[in-house]
Protein backbone atom coordinates (compact mmCIF):
# COMPACT_ATOMS: atom_id res chain seq x y z
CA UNK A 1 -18.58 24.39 14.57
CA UNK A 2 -16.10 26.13 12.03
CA UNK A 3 -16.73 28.97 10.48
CA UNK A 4 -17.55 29.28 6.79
CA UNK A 5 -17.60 31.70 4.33
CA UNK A 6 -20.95 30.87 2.60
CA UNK A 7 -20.85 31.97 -1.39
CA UNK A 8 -21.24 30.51 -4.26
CA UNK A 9 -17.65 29.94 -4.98
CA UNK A 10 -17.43 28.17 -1.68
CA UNK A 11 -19.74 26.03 -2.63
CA UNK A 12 -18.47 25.47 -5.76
CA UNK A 13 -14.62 24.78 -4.48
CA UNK A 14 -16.08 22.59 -1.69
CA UNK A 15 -17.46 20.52 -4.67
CA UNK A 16 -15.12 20.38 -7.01
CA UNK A 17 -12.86 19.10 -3.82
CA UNK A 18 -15.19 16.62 -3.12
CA UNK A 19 -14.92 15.20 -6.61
CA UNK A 20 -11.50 15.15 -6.47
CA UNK A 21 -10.77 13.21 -3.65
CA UNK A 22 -13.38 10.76 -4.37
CA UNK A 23 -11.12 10.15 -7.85
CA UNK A 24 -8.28 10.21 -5.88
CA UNK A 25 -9.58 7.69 -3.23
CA UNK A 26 -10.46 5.83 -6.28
CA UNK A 27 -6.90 5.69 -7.76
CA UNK A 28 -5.73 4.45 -4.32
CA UNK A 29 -8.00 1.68 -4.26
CA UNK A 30 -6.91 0.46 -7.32
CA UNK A 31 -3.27 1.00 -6.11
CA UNK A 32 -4.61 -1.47 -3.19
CA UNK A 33 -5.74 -4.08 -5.12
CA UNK A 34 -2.52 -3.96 -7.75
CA UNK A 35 -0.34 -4.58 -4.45
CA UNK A 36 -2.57 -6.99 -3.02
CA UNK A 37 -2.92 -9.38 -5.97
CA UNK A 38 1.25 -9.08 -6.18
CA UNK A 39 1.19 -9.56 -2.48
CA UNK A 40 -0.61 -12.75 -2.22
CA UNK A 41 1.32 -14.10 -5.57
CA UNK A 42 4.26 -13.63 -3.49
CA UNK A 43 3.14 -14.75 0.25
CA UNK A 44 2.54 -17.75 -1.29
CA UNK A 45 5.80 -18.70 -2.75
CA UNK A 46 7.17 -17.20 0.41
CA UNK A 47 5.36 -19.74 2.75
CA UNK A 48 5.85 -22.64 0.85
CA UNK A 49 9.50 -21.98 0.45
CA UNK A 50 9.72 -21.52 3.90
CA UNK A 51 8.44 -24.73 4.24
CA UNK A 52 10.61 -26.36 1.82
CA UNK A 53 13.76 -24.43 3.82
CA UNK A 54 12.55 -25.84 7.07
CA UNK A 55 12.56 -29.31 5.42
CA UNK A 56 15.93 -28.87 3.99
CA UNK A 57 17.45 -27.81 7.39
CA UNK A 58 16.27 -30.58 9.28
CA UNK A 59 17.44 -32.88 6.52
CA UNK A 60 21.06 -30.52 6.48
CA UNK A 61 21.47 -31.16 10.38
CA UNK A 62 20.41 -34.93 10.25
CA UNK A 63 23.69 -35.18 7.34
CA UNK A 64 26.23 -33.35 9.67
CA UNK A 65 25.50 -35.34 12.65
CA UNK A 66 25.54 -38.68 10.96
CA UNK A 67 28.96 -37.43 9.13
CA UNK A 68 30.47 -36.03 12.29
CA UNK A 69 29.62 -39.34 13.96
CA UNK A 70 31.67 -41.15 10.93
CA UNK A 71 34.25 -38.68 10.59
CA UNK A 72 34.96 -36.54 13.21
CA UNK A 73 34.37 -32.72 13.67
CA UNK A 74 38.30 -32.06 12.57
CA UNK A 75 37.69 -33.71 8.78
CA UNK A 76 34.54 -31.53 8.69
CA UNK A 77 35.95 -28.68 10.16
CA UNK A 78 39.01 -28.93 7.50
CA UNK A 79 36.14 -29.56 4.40
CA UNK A 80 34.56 -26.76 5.63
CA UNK A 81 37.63 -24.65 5.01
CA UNK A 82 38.71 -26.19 1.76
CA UNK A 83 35.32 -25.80 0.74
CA UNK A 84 34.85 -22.02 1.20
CA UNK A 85 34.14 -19.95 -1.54
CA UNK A 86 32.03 -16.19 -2.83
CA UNK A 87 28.90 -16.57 -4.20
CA UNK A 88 27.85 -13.65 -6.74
CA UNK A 89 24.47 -12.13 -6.47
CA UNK A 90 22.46 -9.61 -8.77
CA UNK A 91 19.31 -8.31 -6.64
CA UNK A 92 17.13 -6.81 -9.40
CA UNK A 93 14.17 -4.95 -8.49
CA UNK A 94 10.88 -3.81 -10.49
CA UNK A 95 8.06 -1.39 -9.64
CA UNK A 96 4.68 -2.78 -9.52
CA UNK A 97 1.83 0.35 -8.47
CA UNK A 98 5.34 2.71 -7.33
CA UNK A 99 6.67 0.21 -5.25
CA UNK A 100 9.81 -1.94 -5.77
CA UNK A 101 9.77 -5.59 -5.64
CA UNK A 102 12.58 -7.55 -6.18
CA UNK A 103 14.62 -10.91 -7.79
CA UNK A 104 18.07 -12.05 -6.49
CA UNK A 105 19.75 -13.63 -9.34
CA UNK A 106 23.12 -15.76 -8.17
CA UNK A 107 26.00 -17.79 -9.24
CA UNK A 108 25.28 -21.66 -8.65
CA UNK A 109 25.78 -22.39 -5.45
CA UNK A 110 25.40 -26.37 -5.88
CA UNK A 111 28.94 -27.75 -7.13
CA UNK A 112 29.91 -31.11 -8.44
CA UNK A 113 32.84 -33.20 -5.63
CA UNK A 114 35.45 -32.50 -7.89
CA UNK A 115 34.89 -28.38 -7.35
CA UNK A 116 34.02 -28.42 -3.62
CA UNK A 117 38.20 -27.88 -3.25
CA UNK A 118 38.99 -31.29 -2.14
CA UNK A 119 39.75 -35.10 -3.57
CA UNK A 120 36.48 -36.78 -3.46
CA UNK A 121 38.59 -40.33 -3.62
CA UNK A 122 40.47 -39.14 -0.17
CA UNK A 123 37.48 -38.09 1.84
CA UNK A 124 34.58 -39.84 3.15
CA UNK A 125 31.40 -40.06 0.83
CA UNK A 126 28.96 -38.61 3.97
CA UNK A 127 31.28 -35.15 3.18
CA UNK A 128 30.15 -34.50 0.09
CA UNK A 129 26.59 -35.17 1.50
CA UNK A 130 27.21 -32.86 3.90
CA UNK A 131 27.75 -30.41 1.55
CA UNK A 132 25.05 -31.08 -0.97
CA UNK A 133 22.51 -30.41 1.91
CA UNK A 134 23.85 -27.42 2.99
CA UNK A 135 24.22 -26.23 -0.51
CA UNK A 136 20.60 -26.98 -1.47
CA UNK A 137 19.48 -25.06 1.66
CA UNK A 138 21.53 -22.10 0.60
CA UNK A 139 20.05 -21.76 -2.81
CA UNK A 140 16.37 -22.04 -1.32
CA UNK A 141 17.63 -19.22 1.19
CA UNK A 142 19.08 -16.98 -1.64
CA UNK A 143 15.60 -17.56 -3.18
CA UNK A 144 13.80 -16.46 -0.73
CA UNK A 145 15.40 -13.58 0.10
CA UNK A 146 13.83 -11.40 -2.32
CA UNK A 147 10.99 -12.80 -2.06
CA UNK A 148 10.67 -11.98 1.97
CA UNK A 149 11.78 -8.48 0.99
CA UNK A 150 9.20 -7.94 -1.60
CA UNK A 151 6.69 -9.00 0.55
CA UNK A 152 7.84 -6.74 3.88
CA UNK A 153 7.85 -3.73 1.43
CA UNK A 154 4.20 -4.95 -0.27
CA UNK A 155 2.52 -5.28 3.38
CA UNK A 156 4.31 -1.98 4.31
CA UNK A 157 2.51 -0.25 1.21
CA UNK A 158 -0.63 -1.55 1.55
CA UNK A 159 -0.81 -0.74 5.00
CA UNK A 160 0.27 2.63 4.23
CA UNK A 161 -2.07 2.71 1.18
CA UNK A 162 -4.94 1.17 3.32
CA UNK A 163 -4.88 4.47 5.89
CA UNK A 164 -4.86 7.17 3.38
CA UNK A 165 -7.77 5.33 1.58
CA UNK A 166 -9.27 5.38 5.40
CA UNK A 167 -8.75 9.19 5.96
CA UNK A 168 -10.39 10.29 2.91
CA UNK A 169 -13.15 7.94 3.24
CA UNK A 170 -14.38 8.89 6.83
CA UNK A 171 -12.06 12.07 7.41
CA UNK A 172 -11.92 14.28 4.19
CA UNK A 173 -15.05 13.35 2.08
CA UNK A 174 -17.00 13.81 5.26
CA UNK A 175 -15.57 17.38 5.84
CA UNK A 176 -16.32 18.28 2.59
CA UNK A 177 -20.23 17.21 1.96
CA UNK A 178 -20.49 18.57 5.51
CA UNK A 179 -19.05 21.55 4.73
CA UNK A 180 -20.67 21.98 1.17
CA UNK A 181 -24.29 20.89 2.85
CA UNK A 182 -23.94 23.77 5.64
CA UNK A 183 -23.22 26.47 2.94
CA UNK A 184 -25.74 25.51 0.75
CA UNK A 185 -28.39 25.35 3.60
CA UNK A 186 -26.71 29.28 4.54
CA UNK A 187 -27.24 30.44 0.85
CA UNK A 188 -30.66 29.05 1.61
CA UNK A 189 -31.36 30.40 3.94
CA UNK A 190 -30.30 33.61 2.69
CA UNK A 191 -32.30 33.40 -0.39
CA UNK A 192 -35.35 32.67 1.44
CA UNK A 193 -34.41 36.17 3.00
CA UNK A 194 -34.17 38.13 0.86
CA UNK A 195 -36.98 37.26 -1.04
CA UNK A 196 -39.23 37.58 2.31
CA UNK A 197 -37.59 41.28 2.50
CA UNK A 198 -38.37 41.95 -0.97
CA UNK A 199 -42.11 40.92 -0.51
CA UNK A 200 -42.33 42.87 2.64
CA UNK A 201 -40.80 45.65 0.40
CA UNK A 202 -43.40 45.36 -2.31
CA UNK A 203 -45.70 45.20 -0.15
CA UNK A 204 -44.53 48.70 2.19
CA UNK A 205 -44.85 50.54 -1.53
CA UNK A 206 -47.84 49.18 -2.60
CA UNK A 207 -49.44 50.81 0.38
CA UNK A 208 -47.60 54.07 -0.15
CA UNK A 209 -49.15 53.81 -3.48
CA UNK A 210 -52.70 53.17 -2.57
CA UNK A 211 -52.23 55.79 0.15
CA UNK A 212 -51.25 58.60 -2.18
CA UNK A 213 -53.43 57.95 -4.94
CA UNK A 214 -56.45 58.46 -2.79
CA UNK A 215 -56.68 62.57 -2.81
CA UNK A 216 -56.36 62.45 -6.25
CA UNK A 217 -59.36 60.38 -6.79
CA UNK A 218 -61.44 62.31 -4.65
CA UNK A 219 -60.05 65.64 -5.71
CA UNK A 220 -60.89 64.30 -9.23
CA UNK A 221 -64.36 62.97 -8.25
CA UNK A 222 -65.04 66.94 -7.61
């Protein structure tokens, strides 16, 4: 068992500990529930997004086998290349309970067949669905990046948040009432004590008293 130095002021700091931790475990578990409610706003545009990607890919590959079937690999190969470009992007972020969450903002990245760097009236039509497919999955990707990243960082947090909220709850608090119980029950005892020795001491000069007043009664009886 640890040692404690059992005063008043010990008792008092364990205390006044106490109280602030429990406001402090407090604050966290409002932290908790800020980054849980942004958490679950942002899960769920992540899933169904993710769903909606999913979709789009499988609807992206079914385009570029039908076209390479129609056209040959070489005409998409040389689209491909024509159509190459730079996307800009602006990732943004915001802090929601101190952590950072974030929005990707970018250029268009779905382009008319004029701008896809070829004649649309000397290529097949199944390129520029090609390229519509794959451009539509590419802006649900750029979407969702941000959105995956603000959720890794939110689950991260909460995690985080989640074992310090833990610690003081069953590790800290704990220590503290435990501590702040055994002192009090010392300075009890203590008390209890000294009052005992004081009544004992009362009592020892009562008896002297008694004791040495008795001659004098006598020797004034005389």
């Amino acid at each position: 068992m640890q040692s404690l130095i059992a005063t008043r002021s010990e008792l008092l700091d364990r205390r006044r500990r106490a109280v602030f931790v429990g406001q402090g475990r407090d604050l966290l578990k409002d932290k908790r529930t800020a980054l849980v409610r942004e958490f679950r706003h942002h899960q769920t545009e992540l899933l169904d997004g993710l769903e909606q990607l999913r979709n789009l890919a499988v609807q992206a590959r079914q385009r570029l086998d039908e076209a390479t079937a129609v056209c040959g690999p070489e005409a998409l190969a040389s689209g491909a290349l024509a159509a190459a470009t730079g996307i800009g992007a602006d990732l943004r972020s915001r802090t929601v309970a101190g952590v950072h969450v974030f929005d990707l903002r970018h250029d268009p990245v779905r382009r008319s067949p004029a701008t896809r760097g070829w004649a649309p009236s000397l290529v097949s039509a199944h390129l520029d669905t090609v390229a519509f497919a794959y451009e539509e999955q590419l802006e649900w990707l750029l979407d969702l990046c941000a959105v995956e990243l603000s959720v890794r960082r939110l689950a991260m947090e909460i995690g985080r948040t989640t074992k310090q909220v833990n610690a003081l709850d069953n590790i800290v608090l704990p220590q503290l009432h435990d501590e702040a119980r055994r002192i009090a029950l010392t300075l009890d005892e203590r008390e209890r004590e000294e009052n005992a020795r004081l009544k004992r001491a009362r009592t020892r000069r009562a008896s002297r008293d008694a004791t040495s007043d008795g001659p004098e009664r006598i020797w004034s009886a005389a």
